[in-house]
C-alpha atoms as a PDB file:
ATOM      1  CA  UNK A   1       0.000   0.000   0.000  1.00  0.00           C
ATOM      2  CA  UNK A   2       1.691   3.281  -1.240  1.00  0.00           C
ATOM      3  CA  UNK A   3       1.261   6.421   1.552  1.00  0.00           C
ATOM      4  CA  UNK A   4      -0.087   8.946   1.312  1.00  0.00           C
ATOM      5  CA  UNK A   5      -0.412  12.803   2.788  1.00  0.00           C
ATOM      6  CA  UNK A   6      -3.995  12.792   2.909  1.00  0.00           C
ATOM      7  CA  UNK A   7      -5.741  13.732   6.452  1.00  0.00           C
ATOM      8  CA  UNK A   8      -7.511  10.356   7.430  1.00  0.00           C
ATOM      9  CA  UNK A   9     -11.301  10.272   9.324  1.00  0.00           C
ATOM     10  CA  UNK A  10     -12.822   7.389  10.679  1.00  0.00           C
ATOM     11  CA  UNK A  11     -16.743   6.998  11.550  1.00  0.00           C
ATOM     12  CA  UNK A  12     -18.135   4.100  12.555  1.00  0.00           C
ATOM     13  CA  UNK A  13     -21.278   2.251  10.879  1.00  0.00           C
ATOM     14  CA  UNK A  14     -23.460  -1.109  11.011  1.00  0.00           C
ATOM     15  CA  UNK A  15     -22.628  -4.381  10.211  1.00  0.00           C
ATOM     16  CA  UNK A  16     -24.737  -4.784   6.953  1.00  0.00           C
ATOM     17  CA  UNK A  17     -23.463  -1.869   5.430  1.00  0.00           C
ATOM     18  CA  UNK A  18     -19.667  -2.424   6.223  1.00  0.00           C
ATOM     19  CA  UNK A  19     -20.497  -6.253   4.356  1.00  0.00           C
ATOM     20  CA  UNK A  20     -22.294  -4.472   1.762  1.00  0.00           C
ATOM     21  CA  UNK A  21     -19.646  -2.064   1.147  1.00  0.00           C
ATOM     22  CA  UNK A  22     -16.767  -4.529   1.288  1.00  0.00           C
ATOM     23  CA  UNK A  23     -18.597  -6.789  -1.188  1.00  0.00           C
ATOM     24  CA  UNK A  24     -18.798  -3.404  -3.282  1.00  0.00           C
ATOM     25  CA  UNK A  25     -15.639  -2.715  -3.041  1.00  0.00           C
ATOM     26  CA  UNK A  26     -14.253  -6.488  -3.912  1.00  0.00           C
ATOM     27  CA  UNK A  27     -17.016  -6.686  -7.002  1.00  0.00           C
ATOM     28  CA  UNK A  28     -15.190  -3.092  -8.342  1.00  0.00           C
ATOM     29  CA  UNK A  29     -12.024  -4.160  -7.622  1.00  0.00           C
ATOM     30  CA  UNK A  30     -10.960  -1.831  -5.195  1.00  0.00           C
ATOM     31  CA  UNK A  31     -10.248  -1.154  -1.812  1.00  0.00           C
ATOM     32  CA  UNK A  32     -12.615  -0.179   0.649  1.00  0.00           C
ATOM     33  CA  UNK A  33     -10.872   2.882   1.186  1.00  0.00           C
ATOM     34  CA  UNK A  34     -10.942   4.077  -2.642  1.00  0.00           C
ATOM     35  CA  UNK A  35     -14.506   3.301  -2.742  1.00  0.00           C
ATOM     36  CA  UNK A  36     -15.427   5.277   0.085  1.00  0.00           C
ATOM     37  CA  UNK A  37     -13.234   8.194  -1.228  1.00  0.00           C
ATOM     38  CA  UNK A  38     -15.101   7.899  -4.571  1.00  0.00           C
ATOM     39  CA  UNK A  39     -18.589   7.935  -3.163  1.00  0.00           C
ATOM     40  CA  UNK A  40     -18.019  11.213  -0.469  1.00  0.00           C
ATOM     41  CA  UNK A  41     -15.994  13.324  -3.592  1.00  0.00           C
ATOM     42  CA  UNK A  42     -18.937  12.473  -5.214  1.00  0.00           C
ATOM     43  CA  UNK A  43     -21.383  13.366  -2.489  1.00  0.00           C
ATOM     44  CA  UNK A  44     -19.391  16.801  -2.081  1.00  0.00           C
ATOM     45  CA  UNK A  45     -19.039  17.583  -5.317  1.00  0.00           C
ATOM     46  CA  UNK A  46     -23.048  17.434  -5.652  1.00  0.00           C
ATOM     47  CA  UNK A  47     -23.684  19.262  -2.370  1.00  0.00           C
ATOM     48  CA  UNK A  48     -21.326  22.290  -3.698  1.00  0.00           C
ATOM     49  CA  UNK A  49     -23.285  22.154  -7.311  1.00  0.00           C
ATOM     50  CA  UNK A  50     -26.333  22.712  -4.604  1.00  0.00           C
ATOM     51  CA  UNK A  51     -25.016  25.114  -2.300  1.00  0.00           C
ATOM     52  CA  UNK A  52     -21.945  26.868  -4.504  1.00  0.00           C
ATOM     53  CA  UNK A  53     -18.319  26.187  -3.614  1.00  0.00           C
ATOM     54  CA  UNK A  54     -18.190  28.372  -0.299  1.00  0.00           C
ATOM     55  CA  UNK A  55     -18.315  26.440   2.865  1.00  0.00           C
ATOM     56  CA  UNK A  56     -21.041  26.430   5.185  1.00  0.00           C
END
């Protein structure tokens, strides 16, 4: 695994979605982390489409 600078967060969640997400993950062929880095750039580039770049 190559390192990296970026600032790391960690949350916690239920069962079924951590299996969900790791069987996501492993049908994409990627790693849990990517995945979840792909889905909240995702989710923040929508919210700033909604609200405009400036932080709230």
């Amino acid at each position: 695994m190559a390192k990296t600078n970026k600032p790391r967060l960690n949350f916690t969640l239920d069962e079924e979605s951590k299996d969900f997400i790791e069987e996501w993950a492993r049908q994409e062929r990627r790693s849990v982390a990517n995945l979840l880095e792909g889905i909240v750039l995702e989710a923040v580039s929508r919210k700033k489409q909604v609200n405009g770049s400036g932080h709230s």
